[in-house]
ModelCIF file with pLDDT and N, C-alpha, C, O atoms, coordinates in Angstrom:
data_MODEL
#
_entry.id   MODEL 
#
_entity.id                         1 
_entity.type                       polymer 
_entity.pdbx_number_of_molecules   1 
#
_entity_poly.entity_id                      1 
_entity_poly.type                           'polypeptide(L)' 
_entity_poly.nstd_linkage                   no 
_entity_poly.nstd_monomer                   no 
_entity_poly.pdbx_seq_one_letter_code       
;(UNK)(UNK)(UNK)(UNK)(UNK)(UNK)(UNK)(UNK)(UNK)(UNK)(UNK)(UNK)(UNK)(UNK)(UNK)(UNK)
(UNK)(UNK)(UNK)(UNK)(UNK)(UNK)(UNK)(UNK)(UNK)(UNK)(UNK)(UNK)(UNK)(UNK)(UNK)(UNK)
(UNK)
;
_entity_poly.pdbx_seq_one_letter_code_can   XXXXXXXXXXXXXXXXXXXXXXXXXXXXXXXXX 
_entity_poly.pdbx_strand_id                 A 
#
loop_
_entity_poly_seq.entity_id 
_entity_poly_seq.num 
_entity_poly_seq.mon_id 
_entity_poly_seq.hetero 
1 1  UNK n 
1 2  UNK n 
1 3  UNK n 
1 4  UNK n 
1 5  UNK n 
1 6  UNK n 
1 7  UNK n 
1 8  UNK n 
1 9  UNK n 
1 10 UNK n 
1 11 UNK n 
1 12 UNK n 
1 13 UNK n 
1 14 UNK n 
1 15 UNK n 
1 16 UNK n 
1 17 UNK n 
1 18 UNK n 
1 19 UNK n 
1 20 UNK n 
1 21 UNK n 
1 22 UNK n 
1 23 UNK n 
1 24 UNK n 
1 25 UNK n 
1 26 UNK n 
1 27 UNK n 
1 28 UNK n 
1 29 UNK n 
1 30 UNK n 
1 31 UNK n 
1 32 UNK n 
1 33 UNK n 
#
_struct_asym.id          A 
_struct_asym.entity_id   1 
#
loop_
_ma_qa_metric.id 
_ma_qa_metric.mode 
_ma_qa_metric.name 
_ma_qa_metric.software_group_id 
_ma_qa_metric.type 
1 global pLDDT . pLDDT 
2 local  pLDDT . pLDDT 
#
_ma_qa_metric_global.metric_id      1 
_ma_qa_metric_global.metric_value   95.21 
_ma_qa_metric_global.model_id       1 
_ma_qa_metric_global.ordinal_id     1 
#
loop_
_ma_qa_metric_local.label_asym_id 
_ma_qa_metric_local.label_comp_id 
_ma_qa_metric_local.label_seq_id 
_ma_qa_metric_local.metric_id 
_ma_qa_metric_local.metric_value 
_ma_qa_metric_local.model_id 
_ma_qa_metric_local.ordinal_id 
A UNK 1  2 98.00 1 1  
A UNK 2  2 97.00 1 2  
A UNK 3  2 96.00 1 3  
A UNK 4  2 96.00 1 4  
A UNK 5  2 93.00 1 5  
A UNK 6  2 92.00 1 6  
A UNK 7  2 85.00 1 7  
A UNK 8  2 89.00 1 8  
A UNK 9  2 92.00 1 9  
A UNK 10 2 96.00 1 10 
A UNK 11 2 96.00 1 11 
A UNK 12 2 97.00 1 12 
A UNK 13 2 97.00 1 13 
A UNK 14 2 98.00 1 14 
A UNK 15 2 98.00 1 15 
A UNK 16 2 98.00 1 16 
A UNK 17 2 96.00 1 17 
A UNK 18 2 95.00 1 18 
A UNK 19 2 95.00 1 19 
A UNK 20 2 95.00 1 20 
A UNK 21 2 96.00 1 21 
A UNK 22 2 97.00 1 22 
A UNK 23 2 96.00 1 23 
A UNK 24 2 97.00 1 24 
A UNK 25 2 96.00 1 25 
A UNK 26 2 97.00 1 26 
A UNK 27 2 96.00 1 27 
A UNK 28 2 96.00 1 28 
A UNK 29 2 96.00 1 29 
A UNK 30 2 95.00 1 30 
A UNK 31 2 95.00 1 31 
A UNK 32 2 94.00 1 32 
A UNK 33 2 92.00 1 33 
#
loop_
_atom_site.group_PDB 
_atom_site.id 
_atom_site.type_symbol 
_atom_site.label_atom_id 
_atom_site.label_alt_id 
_atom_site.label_comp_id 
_atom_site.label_asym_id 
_atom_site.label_entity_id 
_atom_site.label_seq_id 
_atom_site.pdbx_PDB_ins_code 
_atom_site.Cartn_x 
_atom_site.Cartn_y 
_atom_site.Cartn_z 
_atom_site.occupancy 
_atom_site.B_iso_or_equiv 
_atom_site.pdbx_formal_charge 
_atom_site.auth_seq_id 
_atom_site.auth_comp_id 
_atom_site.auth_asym_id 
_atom_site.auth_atom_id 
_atom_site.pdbx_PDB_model_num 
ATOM 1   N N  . UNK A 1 1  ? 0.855   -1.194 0.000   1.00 98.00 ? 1  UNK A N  1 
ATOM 2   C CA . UNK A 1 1  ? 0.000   0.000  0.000   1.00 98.00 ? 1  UNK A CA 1 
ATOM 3   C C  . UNK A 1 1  ? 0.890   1.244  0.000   1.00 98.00 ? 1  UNK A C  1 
ATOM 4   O O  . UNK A 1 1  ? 1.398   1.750  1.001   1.00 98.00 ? 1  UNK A O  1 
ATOM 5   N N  . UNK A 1 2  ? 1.015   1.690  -1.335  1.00 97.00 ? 2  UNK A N  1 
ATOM 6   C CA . UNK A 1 2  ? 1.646   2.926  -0.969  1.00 97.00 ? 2  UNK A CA 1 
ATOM 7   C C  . UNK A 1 2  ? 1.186   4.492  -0.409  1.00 97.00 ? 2  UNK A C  1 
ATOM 8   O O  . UNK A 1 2  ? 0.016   4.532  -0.029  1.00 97.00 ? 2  UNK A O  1 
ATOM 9   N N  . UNK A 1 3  ? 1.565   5.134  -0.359  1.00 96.00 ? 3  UNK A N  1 
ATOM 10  C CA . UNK A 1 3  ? 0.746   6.079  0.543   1.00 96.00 ? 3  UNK A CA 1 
ATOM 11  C C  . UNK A 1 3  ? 1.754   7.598  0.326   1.00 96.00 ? 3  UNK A C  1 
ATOM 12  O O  . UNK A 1 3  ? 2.922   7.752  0.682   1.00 96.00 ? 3  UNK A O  1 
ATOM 13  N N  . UNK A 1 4  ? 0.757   8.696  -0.442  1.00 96.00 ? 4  UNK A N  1 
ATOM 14  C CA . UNK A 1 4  ? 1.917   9.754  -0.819  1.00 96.00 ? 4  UNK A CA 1 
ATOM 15  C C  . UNK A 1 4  ? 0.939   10.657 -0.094  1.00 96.00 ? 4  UNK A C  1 
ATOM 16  O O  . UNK A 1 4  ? -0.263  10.644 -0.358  1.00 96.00 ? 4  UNK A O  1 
ATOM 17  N N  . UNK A 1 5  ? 1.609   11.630 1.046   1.00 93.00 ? 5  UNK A N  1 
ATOM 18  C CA . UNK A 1 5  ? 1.277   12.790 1.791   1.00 93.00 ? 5  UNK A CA 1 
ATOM 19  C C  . UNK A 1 5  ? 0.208   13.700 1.112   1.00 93.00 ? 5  UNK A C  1 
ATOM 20  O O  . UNK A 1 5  ? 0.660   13.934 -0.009  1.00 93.00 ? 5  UNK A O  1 
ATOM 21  N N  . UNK A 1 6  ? -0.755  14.199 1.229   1.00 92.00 ? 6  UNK A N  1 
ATOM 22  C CA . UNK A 1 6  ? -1.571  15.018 0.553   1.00 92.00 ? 6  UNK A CA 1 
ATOM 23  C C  . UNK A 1 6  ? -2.173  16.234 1.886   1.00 92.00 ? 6  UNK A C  1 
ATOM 24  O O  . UNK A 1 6  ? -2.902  17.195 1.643   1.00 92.00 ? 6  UNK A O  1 
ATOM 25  N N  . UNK A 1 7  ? -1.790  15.964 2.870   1.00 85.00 ? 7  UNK A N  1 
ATOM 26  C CA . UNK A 1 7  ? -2.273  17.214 3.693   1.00 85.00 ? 7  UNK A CA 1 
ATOM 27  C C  . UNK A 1 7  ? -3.056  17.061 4.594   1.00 85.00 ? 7  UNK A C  1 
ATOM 28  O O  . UNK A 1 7  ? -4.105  16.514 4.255   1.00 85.00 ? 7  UNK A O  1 
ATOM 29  N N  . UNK A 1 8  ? -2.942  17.386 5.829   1.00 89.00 ? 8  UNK A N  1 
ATOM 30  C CA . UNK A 1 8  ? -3.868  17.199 6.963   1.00 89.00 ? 8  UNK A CA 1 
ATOM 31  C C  . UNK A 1 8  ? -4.121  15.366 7.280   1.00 89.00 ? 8  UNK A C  1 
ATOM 32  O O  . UNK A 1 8  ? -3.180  14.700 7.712   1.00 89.00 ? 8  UNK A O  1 
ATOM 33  N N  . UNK A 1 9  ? -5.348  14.795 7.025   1.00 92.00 ? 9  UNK A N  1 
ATOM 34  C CA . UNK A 1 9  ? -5.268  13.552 7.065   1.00 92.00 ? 9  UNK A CA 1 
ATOM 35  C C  . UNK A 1 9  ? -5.826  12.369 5.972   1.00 92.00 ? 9  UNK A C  1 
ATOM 36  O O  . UNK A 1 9  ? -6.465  11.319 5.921   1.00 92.00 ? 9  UNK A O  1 
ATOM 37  N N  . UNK A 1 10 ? -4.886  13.624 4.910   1.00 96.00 ? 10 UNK A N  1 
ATOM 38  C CA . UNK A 1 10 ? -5.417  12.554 3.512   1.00 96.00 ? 10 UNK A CA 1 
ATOM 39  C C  . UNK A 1 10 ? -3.905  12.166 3.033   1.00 96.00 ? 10 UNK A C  1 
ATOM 40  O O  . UNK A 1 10 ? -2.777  12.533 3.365   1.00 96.00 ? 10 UNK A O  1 
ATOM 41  N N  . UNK A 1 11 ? -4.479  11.179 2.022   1.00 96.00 ? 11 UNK A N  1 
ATOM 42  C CA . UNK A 1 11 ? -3.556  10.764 1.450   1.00 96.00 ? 11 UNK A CA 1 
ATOM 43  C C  . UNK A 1 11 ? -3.872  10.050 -0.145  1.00 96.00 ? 11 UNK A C  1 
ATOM 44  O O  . UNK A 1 11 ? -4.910  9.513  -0.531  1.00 96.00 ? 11 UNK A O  1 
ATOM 45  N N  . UNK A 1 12 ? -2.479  10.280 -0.940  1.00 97.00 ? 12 UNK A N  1 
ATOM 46  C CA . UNK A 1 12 ? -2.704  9.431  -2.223  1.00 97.00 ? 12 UNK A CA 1 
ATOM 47  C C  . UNK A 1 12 ? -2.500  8.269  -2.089  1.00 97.00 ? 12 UNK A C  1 
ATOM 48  O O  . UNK A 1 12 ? -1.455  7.963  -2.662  1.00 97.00 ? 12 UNK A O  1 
ATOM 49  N N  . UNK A 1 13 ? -3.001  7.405  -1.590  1.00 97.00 ? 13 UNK A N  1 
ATOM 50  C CA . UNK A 1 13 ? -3.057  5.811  -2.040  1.00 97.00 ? 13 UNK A CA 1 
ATOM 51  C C  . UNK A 1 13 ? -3.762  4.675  -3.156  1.00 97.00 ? 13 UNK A C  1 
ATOM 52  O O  . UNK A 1 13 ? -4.721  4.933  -3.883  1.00 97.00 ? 13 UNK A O  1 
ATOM 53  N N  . UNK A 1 14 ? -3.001  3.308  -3.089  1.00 98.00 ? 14 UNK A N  1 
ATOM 54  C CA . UNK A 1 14 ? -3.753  2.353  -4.051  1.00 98.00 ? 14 UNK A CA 1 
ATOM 55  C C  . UNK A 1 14 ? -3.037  1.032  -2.831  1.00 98.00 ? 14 UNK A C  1 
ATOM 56  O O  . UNK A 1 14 ? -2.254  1.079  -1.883  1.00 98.00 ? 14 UNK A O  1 
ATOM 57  N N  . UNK A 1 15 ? -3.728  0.085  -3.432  1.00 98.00 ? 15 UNK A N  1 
ATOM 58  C CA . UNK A 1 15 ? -3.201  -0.895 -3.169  1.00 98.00 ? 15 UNK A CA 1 
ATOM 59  C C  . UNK A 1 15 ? -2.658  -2.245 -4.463  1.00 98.00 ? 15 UNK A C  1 
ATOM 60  O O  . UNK A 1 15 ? -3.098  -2.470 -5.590  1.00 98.00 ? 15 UNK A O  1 
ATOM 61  N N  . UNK A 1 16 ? -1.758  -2.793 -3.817  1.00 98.00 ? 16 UNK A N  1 
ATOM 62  C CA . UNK A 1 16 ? -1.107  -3.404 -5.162  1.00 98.00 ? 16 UNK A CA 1 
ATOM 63  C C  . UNK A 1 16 ? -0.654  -5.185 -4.679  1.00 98.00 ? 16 UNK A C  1 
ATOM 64  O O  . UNK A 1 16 ? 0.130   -5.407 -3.756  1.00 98.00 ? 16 UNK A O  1 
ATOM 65  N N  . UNK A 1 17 ? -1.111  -5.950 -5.244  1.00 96.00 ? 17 UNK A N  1 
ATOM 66  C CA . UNK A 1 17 ? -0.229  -7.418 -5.128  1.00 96.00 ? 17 UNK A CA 1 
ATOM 67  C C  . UNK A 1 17 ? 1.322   -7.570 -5.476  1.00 96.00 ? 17 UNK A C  1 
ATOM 68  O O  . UNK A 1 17 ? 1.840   -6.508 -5.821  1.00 96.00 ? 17 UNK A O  1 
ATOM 69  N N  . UNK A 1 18 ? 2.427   -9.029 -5.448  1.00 95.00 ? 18 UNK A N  1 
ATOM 70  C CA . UNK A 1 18 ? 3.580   -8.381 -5.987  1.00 95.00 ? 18 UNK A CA 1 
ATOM 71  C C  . UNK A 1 18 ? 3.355   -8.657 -7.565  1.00 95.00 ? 18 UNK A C  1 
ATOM 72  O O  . UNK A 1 18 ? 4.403   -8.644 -8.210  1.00 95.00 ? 18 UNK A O  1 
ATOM 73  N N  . UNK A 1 19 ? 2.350   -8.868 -8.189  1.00 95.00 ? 19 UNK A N  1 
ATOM 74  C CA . UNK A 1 19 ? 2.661   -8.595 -9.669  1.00 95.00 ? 19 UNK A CA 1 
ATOM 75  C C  . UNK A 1 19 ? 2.058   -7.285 -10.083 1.00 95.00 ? 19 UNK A C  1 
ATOM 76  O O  . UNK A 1 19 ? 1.754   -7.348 -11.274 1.00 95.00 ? 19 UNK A O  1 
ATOM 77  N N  . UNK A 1 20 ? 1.736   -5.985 -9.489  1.00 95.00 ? 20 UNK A N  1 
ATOM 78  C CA . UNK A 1 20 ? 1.396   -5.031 -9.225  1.00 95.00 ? 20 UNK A CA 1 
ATOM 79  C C  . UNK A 1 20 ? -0.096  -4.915 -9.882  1.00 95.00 ? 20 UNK A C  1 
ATOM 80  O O  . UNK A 1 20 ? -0.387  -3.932 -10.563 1.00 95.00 ? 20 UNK A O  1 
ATOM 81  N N  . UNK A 1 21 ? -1.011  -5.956 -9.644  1.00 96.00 ? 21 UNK A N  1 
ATOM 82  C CA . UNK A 1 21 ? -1.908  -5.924 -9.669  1.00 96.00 ? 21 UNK A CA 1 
ATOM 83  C C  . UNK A 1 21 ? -2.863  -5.343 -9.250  1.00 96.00 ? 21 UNK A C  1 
ATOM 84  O O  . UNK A 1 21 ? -2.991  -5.775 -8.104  1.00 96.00 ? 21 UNK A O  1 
ATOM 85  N N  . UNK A 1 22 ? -4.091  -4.204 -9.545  1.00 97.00 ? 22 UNK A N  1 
ATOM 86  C CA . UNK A 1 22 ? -4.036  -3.478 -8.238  1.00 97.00 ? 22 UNK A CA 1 
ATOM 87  C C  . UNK A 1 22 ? -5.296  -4.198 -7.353  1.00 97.00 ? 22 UNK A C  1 
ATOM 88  O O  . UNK A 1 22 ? -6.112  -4.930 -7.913  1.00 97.00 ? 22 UNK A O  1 
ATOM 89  N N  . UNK A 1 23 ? -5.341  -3.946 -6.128  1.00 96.00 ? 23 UNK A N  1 
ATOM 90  C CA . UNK A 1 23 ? -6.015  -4.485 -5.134  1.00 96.00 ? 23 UNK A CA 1 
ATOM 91  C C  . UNK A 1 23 ? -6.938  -3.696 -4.755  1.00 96.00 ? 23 UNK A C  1 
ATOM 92  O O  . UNK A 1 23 ? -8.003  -4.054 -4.252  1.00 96.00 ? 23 UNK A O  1 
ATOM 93  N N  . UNK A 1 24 ? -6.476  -2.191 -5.043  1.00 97.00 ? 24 UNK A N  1 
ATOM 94  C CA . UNK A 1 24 ? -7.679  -1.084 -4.366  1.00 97.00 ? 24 UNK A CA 1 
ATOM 95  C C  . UNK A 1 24 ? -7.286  -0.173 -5.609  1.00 97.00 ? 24 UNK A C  1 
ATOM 96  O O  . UNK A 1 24 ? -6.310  -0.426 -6.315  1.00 97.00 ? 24 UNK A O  1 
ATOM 97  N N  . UNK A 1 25 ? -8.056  0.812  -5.794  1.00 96.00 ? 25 UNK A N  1 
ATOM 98  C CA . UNK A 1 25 ? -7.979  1.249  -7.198  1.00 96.00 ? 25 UNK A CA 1 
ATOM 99  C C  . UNK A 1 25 ? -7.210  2.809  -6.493  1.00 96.00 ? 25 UNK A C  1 
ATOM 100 O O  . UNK A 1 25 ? -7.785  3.517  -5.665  1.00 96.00 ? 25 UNK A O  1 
ATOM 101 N N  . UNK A 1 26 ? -5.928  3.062  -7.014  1.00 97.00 ? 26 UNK A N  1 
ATOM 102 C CA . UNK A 1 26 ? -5.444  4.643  -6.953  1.00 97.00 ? 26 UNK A CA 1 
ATOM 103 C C  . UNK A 1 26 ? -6.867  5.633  -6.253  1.00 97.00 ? 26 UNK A C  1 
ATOM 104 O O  . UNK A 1 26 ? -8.059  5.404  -6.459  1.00 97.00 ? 26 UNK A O  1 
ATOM 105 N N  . UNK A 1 27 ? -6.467  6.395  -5.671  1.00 96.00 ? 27 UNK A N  1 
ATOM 106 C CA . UNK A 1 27 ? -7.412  7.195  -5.012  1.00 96.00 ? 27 UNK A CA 1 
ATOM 107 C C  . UNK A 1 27 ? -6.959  8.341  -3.714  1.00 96.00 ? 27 UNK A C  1 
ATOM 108 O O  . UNK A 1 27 ? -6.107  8.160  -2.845  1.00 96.00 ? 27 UNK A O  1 
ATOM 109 N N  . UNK A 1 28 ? -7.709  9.373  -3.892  1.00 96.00 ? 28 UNK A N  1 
ATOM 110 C CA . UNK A 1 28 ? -7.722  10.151 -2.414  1.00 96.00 ? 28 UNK A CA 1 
ATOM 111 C C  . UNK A 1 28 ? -7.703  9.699  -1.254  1.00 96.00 ? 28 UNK A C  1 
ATOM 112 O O  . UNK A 1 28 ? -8.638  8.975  -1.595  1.00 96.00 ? 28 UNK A O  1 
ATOM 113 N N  . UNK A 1 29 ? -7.512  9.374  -0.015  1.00 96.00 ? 29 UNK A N  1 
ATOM 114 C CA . UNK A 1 29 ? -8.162  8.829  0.491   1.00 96.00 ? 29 UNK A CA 1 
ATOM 115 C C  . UNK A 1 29 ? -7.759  9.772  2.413   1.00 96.00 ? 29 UNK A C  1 
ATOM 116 O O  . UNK A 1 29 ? -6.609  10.101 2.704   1.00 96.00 ? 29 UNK A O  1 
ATOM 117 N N  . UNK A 1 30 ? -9.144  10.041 3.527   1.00 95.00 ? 30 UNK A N  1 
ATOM 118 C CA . UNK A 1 30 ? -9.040  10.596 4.452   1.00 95.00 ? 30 UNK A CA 1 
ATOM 119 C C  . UNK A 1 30 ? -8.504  9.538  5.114   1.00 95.00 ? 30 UNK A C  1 
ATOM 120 O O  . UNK A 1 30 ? -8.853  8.464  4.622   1.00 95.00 ? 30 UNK A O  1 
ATOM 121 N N  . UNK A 1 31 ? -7.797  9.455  6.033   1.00 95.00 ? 31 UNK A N  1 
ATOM 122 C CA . UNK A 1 31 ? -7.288  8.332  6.856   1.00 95.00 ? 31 UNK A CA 1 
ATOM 123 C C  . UNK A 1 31 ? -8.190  8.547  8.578   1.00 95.00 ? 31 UNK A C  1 
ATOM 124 O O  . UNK A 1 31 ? -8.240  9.333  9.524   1.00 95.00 ? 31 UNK A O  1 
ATOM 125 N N  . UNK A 1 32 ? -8.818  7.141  8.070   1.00 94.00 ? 32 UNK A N  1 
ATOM 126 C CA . UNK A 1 32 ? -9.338  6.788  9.833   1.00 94.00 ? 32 UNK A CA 1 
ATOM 127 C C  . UNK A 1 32 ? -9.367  5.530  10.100  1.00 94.00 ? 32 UNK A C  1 
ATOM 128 O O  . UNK A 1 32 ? -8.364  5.068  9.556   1.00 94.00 ? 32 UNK A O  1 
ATOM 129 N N  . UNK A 1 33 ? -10.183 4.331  10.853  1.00 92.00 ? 33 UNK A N  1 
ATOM 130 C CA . UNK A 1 33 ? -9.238  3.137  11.576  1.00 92.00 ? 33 UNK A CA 1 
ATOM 131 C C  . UNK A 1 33 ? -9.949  2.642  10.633  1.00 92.00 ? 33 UNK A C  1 
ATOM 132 O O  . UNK A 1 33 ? -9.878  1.442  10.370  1.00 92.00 ? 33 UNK A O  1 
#
């Protein structure tokens, strides 16, 4: 899951398998539990 800083408590993430398949589709995302 990579995860690029976007401000306050968001972030650019996706999620990926190791054949970089993706698992969660690229996206904004607010971070909570």
């Amino acid at each position: 899951v990579p995860m690029i800083d976007a401000r306050r408590m968001e972030v650019y993430t996706a999620a990926y398998d190791f054949a970089l398949e993706e698992v969660m589709t690229p996206q904004p995302l607010i971070l909570d539990s």
